[in-house]
C-alpha atoms as a PDB file:
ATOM      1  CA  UNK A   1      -8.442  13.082  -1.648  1.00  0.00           C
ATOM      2  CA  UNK A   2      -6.154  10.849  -3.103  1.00  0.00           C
ATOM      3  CA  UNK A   3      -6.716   7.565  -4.318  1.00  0.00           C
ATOM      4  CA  UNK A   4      -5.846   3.982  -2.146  1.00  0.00           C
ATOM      5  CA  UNK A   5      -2.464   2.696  -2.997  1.00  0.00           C
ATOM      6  CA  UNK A   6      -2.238  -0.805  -4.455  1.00  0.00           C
ATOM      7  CA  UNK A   7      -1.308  -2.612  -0.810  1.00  0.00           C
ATOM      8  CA  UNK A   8      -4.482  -0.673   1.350  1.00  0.00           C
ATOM      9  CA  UNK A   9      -6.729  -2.093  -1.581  1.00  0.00           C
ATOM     10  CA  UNK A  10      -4.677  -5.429  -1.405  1.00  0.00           C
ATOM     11  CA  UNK A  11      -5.412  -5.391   2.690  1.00  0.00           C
ATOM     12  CA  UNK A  12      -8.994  -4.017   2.619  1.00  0.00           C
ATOM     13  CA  UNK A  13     -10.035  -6.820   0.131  1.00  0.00           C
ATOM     14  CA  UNK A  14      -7.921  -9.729   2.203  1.00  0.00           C
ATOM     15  CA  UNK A  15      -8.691  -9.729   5.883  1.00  0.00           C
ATOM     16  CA  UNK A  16      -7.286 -12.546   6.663  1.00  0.00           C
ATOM     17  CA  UNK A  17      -4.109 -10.840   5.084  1.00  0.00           C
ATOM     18  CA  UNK A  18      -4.825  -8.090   6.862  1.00  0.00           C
ATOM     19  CA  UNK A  19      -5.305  -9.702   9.802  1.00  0.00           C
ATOM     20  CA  UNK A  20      -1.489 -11.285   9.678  1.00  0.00           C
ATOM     21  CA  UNK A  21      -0.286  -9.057   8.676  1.00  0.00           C
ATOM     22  CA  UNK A  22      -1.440  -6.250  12.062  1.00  0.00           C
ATOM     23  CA  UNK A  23      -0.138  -9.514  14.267  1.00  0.00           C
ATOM     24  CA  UNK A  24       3.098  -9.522  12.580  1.00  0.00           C
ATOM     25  CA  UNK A  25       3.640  -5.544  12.666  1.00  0.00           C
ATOM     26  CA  UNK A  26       2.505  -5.770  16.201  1.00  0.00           C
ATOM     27  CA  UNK A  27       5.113  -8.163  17.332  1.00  0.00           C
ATOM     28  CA  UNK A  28       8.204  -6.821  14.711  1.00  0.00           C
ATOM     29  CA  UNK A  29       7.153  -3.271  16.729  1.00  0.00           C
ATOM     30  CA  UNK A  30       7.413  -5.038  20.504  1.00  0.00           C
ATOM     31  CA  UNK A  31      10.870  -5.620  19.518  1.00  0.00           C
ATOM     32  CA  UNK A  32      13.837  -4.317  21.940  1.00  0.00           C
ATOM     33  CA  UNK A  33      15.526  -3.189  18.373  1.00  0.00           C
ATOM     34  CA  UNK A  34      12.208  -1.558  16.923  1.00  0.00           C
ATOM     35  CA  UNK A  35      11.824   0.422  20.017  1.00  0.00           C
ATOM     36  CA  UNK A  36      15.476   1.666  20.229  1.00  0.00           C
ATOM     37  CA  UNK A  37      15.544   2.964  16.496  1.00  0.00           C
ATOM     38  CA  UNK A  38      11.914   4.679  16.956  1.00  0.00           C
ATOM     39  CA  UNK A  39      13.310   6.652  19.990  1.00  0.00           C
ATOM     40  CA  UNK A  40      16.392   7.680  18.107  1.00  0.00           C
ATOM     41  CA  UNK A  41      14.304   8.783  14.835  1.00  0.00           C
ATOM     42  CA  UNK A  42      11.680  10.420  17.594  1.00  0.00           C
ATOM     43  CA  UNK A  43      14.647  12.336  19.116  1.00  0.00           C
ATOM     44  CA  UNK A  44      16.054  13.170  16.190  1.00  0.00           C
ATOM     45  CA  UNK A  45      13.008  14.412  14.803  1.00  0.00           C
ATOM     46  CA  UNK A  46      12.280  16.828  18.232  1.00  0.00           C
ATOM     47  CA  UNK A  47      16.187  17.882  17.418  1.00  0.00           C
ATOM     48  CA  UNK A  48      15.367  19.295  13.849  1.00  0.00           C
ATOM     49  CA  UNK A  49      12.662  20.848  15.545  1.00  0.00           C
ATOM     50  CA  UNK A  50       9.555  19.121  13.116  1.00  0.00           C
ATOM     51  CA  UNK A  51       8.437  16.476  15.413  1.00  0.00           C
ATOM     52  CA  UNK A  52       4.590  17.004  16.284  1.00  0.00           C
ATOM     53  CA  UNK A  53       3.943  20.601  14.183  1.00  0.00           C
ATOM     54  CA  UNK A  54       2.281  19.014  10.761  1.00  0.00           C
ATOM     55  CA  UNK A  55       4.365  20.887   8.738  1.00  0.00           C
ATOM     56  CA  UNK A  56       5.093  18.057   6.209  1.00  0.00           C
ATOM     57  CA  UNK A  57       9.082  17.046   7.570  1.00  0.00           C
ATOM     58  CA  UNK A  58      10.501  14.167   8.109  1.00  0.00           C
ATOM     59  CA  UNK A  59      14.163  13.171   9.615  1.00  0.00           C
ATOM     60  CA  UNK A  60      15.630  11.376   6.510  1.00  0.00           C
ATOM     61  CA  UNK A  61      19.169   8.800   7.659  1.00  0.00           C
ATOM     62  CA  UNK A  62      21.810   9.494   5.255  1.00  0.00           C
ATOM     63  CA  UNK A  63      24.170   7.230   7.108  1.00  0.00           C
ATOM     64  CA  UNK A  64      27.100   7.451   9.965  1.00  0.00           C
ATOM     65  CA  UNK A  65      24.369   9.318  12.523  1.00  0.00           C
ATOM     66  CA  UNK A  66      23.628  12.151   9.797  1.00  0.00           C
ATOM     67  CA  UNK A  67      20.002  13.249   9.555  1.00  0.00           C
ATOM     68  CA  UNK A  68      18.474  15.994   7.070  1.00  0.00           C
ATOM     69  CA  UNK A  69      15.382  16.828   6.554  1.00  0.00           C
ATOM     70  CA  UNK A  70      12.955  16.153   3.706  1.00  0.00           C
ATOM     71  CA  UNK A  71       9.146  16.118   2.655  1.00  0.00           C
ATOM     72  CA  UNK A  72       7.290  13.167   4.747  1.00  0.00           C
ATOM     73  CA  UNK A  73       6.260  11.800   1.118  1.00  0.00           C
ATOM     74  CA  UNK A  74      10.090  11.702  -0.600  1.00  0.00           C
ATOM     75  CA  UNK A  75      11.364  10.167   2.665  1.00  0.00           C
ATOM     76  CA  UNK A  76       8.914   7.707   3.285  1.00  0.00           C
ATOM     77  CA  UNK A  77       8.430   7.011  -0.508  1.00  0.00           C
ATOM     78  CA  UNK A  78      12.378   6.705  -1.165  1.00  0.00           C
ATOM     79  CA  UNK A  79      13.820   3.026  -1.214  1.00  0.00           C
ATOM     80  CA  UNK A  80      16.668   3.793  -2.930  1.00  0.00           C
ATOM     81  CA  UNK A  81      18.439   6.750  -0.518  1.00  0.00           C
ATOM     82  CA  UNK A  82      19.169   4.720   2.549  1.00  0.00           C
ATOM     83  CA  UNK A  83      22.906   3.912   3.028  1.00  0.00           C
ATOM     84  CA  UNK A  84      22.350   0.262   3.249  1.00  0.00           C
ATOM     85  CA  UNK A  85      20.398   0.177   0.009  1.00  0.00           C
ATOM     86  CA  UNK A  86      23.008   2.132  -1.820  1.00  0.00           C
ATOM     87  CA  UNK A  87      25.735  -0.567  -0.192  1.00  0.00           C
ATOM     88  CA  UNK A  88      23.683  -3.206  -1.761  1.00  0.00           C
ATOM     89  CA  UNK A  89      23.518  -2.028  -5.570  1.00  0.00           C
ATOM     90  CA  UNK A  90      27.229  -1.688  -5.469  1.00  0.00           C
ATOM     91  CA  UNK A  91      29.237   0.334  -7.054  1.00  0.00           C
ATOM     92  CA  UNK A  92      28.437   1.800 -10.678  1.00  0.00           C
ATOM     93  CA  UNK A  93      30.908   1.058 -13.687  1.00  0.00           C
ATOM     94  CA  UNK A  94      33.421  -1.743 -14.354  1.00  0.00           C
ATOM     95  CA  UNK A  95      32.521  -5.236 -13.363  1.00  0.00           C
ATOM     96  CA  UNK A  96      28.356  -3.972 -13.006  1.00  0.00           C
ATOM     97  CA  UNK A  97      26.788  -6.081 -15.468  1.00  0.00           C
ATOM     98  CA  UNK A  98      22.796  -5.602 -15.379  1.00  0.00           C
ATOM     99  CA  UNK A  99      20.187  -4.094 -17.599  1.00  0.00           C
ATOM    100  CA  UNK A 100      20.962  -0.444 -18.084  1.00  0.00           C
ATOM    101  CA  UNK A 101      24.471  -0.183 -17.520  1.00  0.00           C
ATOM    102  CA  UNK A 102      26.924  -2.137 -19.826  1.00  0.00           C
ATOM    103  CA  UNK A 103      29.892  -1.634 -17.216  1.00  0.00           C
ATOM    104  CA  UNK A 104      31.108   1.830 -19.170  1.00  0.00           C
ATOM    105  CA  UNK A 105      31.683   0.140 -22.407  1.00  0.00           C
END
C-alpha cells in the first residue's frame, strides 16, 4: 500500500481544514459548470470504452474536443499537459526570460 500524500496527511491532521475544505468541494461540484464538464468527461470516457471496467484509463483533454487515453495516475498527476496550462507558460525561446531558459542565447 502506498504511502499518504502530503495534502491527505495535511487534511487528516486539520479538521477544521478538512472540514472547509468538503463544504467548498461540495458547493464548487453543485455548480451548473461542474456538472456540464463531468457529463462530457463521463461520456467521453463511456466513448473510449474505459468508463466503469478498472482497467487503470483515464480520458486525458488535449484541447479543441480531442480526448486520448492515458494511465489514471499520469492524467490525474499531470499539471503541465492541459491546453490551458501550456497557453499560460507561453511560448519557449526569444523574449522567455526565467530560470532555465536564457531565451536561446
Amino acid at each position: 500500500m502506498s504511502e499518504l500524500s502530503r495534502t491527505a496527511k495535511y487534511y487528516r491532521k486539520n479538521p477544521r481544514a478538512r472540514k472547509k475544505h468538503r463544504e467548498y468541494q461540495g458547493e464548487y461540484n453543485k455548480k451548473r459548470k461542474s456538472i456540464k464538464q463531468r457529463v462530457a468527461d463521463n461520456r467521453a470516457n463511456r466513448r473510449k470504452g474505459t468508463y466503469g471496467n478498472y482497467d487503470g484509463l483515464d480520458v486525458s483533454h488535449k484541447g479543441k474536443g480531442r480526448y486520448v487515453l492515458e494511465t489514471e495516475k499520469k492524467n490525474r498527476g499531470s499539471k503541465t499537459n492541459t491546453p490551458g496550462d501550456r497557453r499560460a507558460r507561453g511560448k519557449k525561446g526569444k523574449g522567455r526570460r526565467n530560470k532555465g531558459n536564457t531565451g536561446g542565447k
